[in-house]
N, C-alpha and C. Protein backbone atom coordinates (compact mmCIF):
# COMPACT_ATOMS: atom_id res chain seq x y z
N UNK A 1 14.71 20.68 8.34
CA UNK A 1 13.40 21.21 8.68
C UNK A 1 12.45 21.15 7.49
N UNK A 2 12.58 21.52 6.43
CA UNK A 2 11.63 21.57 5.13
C UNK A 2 11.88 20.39 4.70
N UNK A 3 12.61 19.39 4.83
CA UNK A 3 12.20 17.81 4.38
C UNK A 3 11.25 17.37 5.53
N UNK A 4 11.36 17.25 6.55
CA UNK A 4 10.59 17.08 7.72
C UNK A 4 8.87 17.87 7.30
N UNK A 5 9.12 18.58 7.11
CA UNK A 5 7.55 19.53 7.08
C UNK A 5 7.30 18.65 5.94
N UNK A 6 8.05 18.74 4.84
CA UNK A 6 7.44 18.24 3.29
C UNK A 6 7.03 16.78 3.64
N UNK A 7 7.92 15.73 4.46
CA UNK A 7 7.35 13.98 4.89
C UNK A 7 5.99 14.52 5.77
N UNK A 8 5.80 15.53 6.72
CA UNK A 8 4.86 15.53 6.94
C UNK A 8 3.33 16.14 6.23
N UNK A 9 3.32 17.02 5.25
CA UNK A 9 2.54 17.46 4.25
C UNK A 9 2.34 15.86 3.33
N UNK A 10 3.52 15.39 2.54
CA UNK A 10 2.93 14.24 2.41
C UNK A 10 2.13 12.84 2.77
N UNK A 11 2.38 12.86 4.10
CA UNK A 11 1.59 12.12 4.90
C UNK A 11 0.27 12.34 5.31
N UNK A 12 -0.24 14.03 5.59
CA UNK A 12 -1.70 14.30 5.74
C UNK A 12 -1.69 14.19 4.16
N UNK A 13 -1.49 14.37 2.76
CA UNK A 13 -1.93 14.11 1.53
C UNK A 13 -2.55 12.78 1.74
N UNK A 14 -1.64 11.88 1.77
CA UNK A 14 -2.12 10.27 1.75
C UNK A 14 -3.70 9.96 2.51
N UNK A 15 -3.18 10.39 3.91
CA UNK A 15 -4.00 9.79 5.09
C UNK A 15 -5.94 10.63 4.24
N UNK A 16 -5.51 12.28 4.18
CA UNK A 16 -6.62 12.81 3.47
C UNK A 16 -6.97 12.13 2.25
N UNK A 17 -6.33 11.90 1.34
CA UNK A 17 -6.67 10.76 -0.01
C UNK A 17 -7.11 9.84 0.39
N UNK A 18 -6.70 8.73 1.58
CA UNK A 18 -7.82 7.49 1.86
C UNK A 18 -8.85 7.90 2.19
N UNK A 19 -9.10 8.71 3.40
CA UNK A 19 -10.23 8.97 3.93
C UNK A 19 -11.03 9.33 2.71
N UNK A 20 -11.08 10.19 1.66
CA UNK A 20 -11.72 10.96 0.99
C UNK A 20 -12.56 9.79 0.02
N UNK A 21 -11.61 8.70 -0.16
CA UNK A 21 -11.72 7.51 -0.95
C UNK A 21 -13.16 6.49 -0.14
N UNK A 22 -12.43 6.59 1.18
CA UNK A 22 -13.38 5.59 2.03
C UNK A 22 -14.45 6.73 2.16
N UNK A 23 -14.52 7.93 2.33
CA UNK A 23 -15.85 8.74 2.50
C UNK A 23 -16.91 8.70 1.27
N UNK A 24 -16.07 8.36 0.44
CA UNK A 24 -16.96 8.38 -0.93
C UNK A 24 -17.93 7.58 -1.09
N UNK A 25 -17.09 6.62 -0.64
CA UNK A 25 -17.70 5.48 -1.06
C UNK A 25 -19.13 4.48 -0.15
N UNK A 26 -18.91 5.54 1.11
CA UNK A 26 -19.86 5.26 1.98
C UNK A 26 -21.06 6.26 1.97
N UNK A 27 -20.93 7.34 1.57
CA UNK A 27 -22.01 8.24 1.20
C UNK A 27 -22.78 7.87 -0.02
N UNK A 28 -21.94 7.16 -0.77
CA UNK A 28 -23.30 6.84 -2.13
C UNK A 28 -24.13 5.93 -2.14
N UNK A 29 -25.11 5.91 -1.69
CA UNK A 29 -25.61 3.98 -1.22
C UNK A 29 -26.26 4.34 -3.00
N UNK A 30 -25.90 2.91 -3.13
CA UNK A 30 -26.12 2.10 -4.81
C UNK A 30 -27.62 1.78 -5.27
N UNK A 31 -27.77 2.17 -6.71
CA UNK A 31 -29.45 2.62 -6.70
C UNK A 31 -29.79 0.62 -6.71
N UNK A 32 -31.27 0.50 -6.17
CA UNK A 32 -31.57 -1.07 -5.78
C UNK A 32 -31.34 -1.57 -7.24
N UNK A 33 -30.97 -2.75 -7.54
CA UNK A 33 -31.21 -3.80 -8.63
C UNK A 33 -32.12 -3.80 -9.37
N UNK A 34 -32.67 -4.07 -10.41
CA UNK A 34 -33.65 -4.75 -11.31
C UNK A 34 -34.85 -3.42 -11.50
N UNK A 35 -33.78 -2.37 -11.43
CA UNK A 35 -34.94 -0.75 -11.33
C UNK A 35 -34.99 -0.20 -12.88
N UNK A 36 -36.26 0.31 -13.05
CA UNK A 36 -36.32 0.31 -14.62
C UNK A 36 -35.72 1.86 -14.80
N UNK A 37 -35.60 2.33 -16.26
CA UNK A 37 -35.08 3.69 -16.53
C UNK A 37 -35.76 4.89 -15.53
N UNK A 38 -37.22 4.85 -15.56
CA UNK A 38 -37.71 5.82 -14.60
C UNK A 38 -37.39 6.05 -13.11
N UNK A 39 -37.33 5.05 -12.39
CA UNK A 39 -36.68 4.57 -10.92
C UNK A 39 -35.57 5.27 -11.25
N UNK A 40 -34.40 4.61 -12.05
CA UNK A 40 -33.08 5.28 -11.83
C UNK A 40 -32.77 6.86 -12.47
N UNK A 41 -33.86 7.08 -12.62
CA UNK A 41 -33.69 8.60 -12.96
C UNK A 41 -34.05 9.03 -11.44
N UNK A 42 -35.53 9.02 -11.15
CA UNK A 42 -36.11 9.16 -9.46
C UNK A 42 -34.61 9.50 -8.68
N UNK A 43 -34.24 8.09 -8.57
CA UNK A 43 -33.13 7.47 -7.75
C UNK A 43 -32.05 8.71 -7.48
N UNK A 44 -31.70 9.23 -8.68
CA UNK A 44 -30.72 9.93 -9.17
C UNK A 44 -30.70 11.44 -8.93
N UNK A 45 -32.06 11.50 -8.73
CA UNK A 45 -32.77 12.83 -8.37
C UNK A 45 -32.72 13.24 -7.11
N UNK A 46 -33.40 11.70 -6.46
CA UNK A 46 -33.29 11.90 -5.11
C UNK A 46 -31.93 12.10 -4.29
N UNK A 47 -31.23 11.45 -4.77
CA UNK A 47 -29.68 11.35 -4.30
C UNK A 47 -28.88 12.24 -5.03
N UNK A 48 -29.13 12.66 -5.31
CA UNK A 48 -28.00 14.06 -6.57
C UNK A 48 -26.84 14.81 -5.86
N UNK A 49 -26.85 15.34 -4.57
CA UNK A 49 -26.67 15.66 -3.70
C UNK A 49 -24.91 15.06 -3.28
N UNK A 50 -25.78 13.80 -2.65
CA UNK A 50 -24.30 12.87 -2.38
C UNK A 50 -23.72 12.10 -3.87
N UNK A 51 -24.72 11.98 -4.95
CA UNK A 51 -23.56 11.71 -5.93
C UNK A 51 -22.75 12.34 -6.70
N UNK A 52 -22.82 13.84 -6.32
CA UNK A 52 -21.75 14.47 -6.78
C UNK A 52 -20.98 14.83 -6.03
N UNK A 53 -20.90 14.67 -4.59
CA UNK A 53 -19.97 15.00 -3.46
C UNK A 53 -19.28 13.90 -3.95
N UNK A 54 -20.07 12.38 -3.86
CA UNK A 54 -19.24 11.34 -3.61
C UNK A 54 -18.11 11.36 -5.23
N UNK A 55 -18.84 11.98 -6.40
CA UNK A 55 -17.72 12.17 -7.62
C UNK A 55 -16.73 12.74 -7.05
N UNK A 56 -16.89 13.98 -6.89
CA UNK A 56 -15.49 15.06 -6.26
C UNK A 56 -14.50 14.43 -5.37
N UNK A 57 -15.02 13.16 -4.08
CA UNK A 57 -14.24 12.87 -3.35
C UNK A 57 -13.36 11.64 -4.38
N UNK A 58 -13.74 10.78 -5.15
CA UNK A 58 -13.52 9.72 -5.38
C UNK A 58 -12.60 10.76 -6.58
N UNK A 59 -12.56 11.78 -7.23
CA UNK A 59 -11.34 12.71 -7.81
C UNK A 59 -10.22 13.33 -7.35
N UNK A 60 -10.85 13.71 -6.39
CA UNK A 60 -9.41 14.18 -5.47
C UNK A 60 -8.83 13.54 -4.67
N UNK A 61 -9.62 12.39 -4.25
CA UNK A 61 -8.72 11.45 -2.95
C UNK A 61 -7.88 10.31 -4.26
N UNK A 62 -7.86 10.47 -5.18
CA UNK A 62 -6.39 9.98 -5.50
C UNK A 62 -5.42 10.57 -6.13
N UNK A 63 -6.24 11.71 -6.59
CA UNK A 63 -4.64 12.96 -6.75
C UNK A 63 -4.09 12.80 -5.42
N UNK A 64 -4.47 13.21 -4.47
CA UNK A 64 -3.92 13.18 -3.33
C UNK A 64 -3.08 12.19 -3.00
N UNK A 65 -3.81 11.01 -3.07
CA UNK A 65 -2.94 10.01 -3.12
C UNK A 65 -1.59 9.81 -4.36
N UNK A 66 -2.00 10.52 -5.29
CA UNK A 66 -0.42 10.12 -6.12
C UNK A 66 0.82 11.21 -5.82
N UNK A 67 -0.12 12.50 -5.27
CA UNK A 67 1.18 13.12 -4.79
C UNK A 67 1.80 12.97 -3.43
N UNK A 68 1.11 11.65 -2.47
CA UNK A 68 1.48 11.41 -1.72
C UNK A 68 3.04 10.30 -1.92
N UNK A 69 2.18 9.46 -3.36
CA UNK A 69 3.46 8.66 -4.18
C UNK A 69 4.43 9.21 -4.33
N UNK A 70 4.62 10.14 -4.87
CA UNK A 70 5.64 11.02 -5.53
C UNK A 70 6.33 11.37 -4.31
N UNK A 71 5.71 12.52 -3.50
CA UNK A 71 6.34 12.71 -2.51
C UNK A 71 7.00 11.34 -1.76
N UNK A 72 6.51 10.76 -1.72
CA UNK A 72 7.99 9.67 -0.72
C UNK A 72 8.53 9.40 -1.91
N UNK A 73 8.66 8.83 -2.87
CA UNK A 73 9.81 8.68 -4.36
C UNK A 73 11.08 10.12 -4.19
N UNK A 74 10.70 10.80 -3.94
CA UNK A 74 11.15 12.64 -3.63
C UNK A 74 11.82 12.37 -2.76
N UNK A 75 11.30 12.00 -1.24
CA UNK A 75 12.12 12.02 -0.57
C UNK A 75 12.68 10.81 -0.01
N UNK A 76 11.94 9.83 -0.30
CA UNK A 76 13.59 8.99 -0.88
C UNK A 76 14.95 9.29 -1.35
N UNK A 77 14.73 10.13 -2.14
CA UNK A 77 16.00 10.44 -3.07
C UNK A 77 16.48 9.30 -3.87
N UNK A 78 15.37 8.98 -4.59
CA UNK A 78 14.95 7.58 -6.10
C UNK A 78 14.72 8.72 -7.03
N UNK A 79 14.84 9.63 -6.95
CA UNK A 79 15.15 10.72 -8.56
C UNK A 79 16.29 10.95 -8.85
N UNK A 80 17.43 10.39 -8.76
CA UNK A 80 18.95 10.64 -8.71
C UNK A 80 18.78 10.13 -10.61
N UNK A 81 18.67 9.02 -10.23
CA UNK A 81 18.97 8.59 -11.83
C UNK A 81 18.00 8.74 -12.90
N UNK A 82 18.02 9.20 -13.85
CA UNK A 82 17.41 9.23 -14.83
C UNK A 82 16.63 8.49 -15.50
N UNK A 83 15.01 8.83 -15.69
CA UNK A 83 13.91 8.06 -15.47
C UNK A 83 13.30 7.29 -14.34
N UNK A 84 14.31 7.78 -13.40
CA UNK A 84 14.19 6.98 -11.65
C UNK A 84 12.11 6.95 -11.52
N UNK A 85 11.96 8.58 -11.43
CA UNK A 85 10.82 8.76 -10.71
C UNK A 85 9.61 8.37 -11.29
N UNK A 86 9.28 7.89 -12.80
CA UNK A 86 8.53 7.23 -13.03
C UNK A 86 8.41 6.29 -12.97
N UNK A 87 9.53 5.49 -12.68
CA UNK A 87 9.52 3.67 -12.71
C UNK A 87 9.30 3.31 -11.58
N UNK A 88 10.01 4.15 -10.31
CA UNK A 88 9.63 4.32 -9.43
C UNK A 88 8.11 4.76 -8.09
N UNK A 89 7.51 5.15 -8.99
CA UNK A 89 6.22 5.87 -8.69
C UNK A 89 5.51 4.96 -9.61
N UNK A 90 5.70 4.20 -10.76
CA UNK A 90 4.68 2.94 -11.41
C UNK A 90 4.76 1.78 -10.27
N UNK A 91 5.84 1.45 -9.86
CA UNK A 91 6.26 0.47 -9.02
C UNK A 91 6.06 0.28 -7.29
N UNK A 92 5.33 1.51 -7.22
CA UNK A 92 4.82 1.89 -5.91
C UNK A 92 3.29 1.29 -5.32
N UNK A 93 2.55 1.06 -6.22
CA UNK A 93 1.67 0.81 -5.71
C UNK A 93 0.32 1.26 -6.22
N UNK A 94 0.57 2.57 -6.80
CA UNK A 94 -0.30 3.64 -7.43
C UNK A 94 -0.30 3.35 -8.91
N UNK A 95 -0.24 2.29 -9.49
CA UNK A 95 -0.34 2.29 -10.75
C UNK A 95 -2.16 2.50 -11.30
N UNK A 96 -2.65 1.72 -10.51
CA UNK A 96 -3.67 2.01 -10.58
C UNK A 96 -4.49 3.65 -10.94
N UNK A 97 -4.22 4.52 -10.41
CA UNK A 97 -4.56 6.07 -10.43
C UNK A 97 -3.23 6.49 -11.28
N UNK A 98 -2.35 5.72 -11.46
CA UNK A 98 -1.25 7.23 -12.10
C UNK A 98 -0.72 6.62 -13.80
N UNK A 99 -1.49 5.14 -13.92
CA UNK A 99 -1.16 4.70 -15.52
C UNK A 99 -1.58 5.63 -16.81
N UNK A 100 -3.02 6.60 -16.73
CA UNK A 100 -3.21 7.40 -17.28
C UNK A 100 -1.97 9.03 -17.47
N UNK A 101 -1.56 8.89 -16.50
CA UNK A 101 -0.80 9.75 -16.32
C UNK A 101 0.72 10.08 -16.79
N UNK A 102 1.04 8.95 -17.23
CA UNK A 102 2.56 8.79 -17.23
C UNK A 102 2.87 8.07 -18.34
N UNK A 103 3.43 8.50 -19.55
CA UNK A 103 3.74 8.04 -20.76
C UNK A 103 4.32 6.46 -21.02
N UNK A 104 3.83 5.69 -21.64
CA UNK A 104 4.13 4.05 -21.45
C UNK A 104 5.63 4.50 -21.80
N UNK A 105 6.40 5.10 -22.45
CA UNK A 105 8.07 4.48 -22.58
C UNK A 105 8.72 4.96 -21.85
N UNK A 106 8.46 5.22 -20.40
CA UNK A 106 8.56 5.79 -19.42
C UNK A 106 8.45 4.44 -18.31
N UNK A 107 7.90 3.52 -18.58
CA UNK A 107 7.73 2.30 -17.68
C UNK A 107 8.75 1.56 -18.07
């Protein structure tokens, strides 16, 4: 029962981490091209709003996503051996969001 609940907690993590990722990224429309310092201040002003929602989402939708990593590495049961869960969780997919995170002599 609590591995079951925990595959399912990790699964709304993930699914909530994409969405949060793809929400981000559709709420910020990109200030126009060839705009001088004053414009992109304007710009910045005007939109302030969604570019700090869209910061917060584009922060937490990949924590989310790495403890969605972890969690299946977990319940796998790929932590048996020693140093398993980092090589394992580099090798997942998430290197991208979790290279800051995880000590290079550990890879």
């Amino acid at each position: 029962m609590l591995k079951r609940r925990a595959a399912v907690w990790a699964a709304v993590s993930g699914l909530a981490g994409t969405c949060m990722i793809g929400i981000s990224f559709a709420i910020n429309p990109g200030p126009p091209a060839g705009d001088s310092g004053a414009q992109l201040t304007a710009f910045g002003q005007q939109h302030h709003d969604t570019i700090l929602w869209g910061a917060w989402l584009q922060a937490v939708g990949p924590a989310l996503i790495a403890v969605f990593a972890l969690a299946v590495v977990v319940l796998a049961g790929a932590t048996a051996r020693q140093g398993s869960l980092p090589r394992n969780y580099h090798s997942s997919g998430t290197h991208l969001t979790g290279d800051e995170l995880l000590p290079l002599h550990w890879m």
